[in-house]
C-alpha atoms as a PDB file:
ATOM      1  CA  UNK A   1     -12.228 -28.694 -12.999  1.00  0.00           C
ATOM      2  CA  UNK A   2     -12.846 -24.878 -11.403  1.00  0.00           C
ATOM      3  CA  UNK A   3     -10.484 -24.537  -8.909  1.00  0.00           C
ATOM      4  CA  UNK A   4     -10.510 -20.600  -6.535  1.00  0.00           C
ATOM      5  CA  UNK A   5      -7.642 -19.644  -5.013  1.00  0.00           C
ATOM      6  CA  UNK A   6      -7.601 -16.440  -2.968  1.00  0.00           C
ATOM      7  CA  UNK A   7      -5.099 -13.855  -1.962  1.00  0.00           C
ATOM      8  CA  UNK A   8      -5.647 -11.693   1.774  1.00  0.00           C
ATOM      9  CA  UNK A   9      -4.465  -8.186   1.653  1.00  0.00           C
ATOM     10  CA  UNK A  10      -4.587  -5.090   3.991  1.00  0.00           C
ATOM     11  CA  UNK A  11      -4.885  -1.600   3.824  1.00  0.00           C
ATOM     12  CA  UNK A  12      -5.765   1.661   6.029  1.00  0.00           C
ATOM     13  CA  UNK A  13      -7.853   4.211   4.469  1.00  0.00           C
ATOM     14  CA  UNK A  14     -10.099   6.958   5.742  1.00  0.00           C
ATOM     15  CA  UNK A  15     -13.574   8.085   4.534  1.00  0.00           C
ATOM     16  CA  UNK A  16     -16.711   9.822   5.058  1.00  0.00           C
ATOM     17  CA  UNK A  17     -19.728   8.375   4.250  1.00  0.00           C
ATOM     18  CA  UNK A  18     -22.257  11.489   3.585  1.00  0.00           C
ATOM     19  CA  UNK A  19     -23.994  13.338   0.453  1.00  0.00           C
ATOM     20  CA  UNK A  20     -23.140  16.448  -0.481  1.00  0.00           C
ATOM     21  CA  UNK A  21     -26.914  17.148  -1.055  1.00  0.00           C
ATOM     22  CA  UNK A  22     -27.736  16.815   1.976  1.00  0.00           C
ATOM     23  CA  UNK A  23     -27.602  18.864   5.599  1.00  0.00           C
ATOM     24  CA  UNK A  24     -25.563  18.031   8.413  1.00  0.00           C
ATOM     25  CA  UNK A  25     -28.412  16.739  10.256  1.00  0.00           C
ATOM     26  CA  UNK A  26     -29.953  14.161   7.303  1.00  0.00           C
ATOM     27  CA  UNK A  27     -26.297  13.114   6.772  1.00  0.00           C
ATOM     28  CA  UNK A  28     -25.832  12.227  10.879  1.00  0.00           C
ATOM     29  CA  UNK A  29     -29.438  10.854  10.271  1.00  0.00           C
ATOM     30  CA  UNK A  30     -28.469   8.145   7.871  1.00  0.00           C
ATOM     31  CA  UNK A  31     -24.798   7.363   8.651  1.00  0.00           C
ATOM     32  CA  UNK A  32     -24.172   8.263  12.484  1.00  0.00           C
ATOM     33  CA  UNK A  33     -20.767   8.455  13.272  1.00  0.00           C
ATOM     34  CA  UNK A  34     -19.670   7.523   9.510  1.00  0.00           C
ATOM     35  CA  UNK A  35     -20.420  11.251   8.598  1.00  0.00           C
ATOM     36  CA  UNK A  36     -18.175  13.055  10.645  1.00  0.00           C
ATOM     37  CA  UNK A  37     -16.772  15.747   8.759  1.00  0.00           C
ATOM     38  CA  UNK A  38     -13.261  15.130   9.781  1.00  0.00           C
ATOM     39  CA  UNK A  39     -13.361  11.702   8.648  1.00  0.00           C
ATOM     40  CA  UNK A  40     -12.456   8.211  10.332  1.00  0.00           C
ATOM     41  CA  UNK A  41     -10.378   5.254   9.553  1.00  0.00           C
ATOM     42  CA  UNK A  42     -10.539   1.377   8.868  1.00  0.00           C
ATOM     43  CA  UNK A  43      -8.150  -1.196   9.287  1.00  0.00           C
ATOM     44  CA  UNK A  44      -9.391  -2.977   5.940  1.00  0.00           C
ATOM     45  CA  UNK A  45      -8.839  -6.684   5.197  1.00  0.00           C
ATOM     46  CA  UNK A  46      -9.352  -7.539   1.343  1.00  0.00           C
ATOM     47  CA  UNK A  47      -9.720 -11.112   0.306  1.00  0.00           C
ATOM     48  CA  UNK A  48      -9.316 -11.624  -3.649  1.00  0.00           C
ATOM     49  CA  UNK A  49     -11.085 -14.631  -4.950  1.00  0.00           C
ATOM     50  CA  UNK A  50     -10.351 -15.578  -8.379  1.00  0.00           C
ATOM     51  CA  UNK A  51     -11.876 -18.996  -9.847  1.00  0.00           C
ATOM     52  CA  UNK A  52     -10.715 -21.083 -13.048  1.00  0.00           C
ATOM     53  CA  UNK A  53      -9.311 -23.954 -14.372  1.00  0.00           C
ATOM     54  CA  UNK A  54      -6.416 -25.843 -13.140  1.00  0.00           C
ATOM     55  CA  UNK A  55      -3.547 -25.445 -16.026  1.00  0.00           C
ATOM     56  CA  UNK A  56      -2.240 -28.633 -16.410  1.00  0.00           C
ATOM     57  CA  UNK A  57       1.397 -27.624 -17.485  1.00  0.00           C
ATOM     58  CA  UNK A  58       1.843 -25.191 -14.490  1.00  0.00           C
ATOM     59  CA  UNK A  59      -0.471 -26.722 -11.842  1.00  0.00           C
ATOM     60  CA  UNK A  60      -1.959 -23.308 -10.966  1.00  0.00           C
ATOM     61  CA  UNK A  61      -5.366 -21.212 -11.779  1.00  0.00           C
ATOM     62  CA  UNK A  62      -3.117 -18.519 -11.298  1.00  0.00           C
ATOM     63  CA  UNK A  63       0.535 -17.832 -10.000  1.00  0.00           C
ATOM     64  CA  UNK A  64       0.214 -16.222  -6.502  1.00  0.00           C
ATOM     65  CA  UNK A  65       2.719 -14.222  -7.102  1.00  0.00           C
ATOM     66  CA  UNK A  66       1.350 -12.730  -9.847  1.00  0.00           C
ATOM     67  CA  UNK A  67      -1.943 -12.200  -7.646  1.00  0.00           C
ATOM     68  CA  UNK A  68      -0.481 -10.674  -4.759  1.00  0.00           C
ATOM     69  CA  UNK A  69       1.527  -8.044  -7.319  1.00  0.00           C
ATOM     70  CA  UNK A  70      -1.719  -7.301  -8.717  1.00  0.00           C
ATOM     71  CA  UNK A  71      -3.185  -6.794  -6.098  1.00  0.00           C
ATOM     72  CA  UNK A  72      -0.221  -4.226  -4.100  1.00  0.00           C
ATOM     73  CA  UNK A  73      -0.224  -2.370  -7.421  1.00  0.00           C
ATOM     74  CA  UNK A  74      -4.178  -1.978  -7.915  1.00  0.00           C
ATOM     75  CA  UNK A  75      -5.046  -1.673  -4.830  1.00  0.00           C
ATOM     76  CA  UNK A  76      -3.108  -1.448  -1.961  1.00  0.00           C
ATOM     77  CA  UNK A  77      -0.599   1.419  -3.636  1.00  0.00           C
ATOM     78  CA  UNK A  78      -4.141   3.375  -4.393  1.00  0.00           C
ATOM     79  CA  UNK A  79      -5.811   2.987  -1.131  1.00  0.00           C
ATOM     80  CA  UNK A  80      -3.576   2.676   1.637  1.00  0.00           C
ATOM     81  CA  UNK A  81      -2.905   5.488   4.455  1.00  0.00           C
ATOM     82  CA  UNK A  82      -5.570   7.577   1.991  1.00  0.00           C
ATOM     83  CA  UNK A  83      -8.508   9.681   2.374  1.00  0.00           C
ATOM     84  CA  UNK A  84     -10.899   7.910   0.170  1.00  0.00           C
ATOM     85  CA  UNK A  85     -13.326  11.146  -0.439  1.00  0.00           C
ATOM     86  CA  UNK A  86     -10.317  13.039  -0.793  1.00  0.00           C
ATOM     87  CA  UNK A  87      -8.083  10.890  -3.142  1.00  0.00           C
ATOM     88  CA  UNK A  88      -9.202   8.317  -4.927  1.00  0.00           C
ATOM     89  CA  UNK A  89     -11.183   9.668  -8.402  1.00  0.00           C
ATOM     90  CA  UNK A  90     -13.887   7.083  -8.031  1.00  0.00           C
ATOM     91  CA  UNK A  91     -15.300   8.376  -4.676  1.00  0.00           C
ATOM     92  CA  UNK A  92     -15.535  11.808  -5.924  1.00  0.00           C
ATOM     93  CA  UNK A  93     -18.909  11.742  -6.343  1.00  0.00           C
ATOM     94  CA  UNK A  94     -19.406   8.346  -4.806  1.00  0.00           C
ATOM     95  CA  UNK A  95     -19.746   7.445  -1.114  1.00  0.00           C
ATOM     96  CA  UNK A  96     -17.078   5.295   0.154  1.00  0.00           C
ATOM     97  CA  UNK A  97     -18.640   2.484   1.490  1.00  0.00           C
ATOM     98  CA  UNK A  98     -17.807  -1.112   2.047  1.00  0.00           C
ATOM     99  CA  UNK A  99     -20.286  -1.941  -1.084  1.00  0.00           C
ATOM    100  CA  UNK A 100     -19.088   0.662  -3.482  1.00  0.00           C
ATOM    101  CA  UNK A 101     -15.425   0.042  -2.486  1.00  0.00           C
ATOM    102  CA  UNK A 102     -15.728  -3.634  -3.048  1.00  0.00           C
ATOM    103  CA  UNK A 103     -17.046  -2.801  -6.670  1.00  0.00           C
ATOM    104  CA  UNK A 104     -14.012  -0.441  -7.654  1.00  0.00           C
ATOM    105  CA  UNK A 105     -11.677  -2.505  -6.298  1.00  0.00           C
ATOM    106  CA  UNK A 106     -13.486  -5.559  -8.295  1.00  0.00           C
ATOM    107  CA  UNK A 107     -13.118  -3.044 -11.533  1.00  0.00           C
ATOM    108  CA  UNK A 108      -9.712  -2.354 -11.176  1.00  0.00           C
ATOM    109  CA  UNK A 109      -8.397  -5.946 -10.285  1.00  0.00           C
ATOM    110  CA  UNK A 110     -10.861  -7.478 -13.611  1.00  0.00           C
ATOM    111  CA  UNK A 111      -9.099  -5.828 -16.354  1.00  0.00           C
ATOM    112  CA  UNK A 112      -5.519  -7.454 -15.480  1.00  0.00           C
ATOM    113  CA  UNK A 113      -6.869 -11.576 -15.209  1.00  0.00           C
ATOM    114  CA  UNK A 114      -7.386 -13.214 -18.127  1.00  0.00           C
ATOM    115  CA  UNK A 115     -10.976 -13.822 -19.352  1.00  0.00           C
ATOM    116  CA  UNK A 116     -11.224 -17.259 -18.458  1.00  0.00           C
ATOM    117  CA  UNK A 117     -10.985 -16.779 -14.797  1.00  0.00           C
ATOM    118  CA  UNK A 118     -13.892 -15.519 -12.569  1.00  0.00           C
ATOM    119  CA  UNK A 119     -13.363 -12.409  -9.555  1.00  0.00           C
ATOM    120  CA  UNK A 120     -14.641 -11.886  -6.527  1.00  0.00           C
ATOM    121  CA  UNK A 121     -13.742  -9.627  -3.569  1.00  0.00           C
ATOM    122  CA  UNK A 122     -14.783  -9.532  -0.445  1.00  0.00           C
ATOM    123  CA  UNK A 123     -13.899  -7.020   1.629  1.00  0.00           C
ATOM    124  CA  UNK A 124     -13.763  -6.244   5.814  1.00  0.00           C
ATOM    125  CA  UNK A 125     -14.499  -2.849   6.929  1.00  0.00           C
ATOM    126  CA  UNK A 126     -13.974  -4.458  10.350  1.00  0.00           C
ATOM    127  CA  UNK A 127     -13.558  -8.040  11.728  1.00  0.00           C
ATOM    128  CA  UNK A 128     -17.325  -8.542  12.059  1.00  0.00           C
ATOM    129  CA  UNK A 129     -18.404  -6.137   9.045  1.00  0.00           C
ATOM    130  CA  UNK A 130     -17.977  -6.938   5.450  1.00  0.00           C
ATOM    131  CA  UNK A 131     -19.188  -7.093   1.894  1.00  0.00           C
ATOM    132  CA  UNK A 132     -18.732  -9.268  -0.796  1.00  0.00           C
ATOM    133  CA  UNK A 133     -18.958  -8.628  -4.829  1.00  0.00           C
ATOM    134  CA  UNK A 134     -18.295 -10.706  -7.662  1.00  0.00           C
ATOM    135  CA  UNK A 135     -19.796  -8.663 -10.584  1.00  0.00           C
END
């Protein structure tokens, strides 16, 4: 019997959502507001789905605790109070969006569960806003 259980997070981080390929004006063009060169901030709310059997010895799919560890050290410790662009390798040549966010957080959180066990993330840029990926 598939069972998900899910895990909430949160984390401030700062972007800019804008090619480097492209002029101020196409970049304004395409992303408003999101490409101001001095950056802007999101009060992000992660949700971390992951789906598997029930183990009968323990009862769980997976201990919370385990979950919520996971997800402070691969995400939260890497994202929060950063500037995305800036910091984090991924988005050095990737635009920080919801979507592509929601995938690198999805690709650092897979590696750690075990096999077995399905991921999926979905992730608020802001209360009405957000994306969801499950590879």
């Amino acid at each position: 019997m598939k069972v998900t259980v899910s895990r909430k997070a949160h984390f401030n981080a700062a972007h800019r959502l804008y090619r480097k390929d492209w002029t101020d004006d196409q970049n304004e063009n395409i992303f408003g507001k999101c490409a101001n060169p001095h950056y802007h901030g999101h009060n992000y709310e992660l949700i971390v789905h992951v789906r598997g059997n029930i183990d009968p010895e323990t009862g769980y799919v997976m201990d919370m605790k385990v979950l919520k560890d996971l997800i402070k050290s691969e995400v939260e410790e890497k994202m929060d109070h950063k500037n995305l662009n800036e910091e984090i390798v991924e988005f050095s040549d990737l635009i920080p969006s919801a979507e592509n966010m929601a995938v690198v957080i999805y690709n650092w959180l897979k590696p750690h569960l075990d096999q077995a066990h399905t991921l999926s993330v979905t992730l608020y840029e802001t209360p009405r806003n957000y994306v969801s990926y499950s590879g």
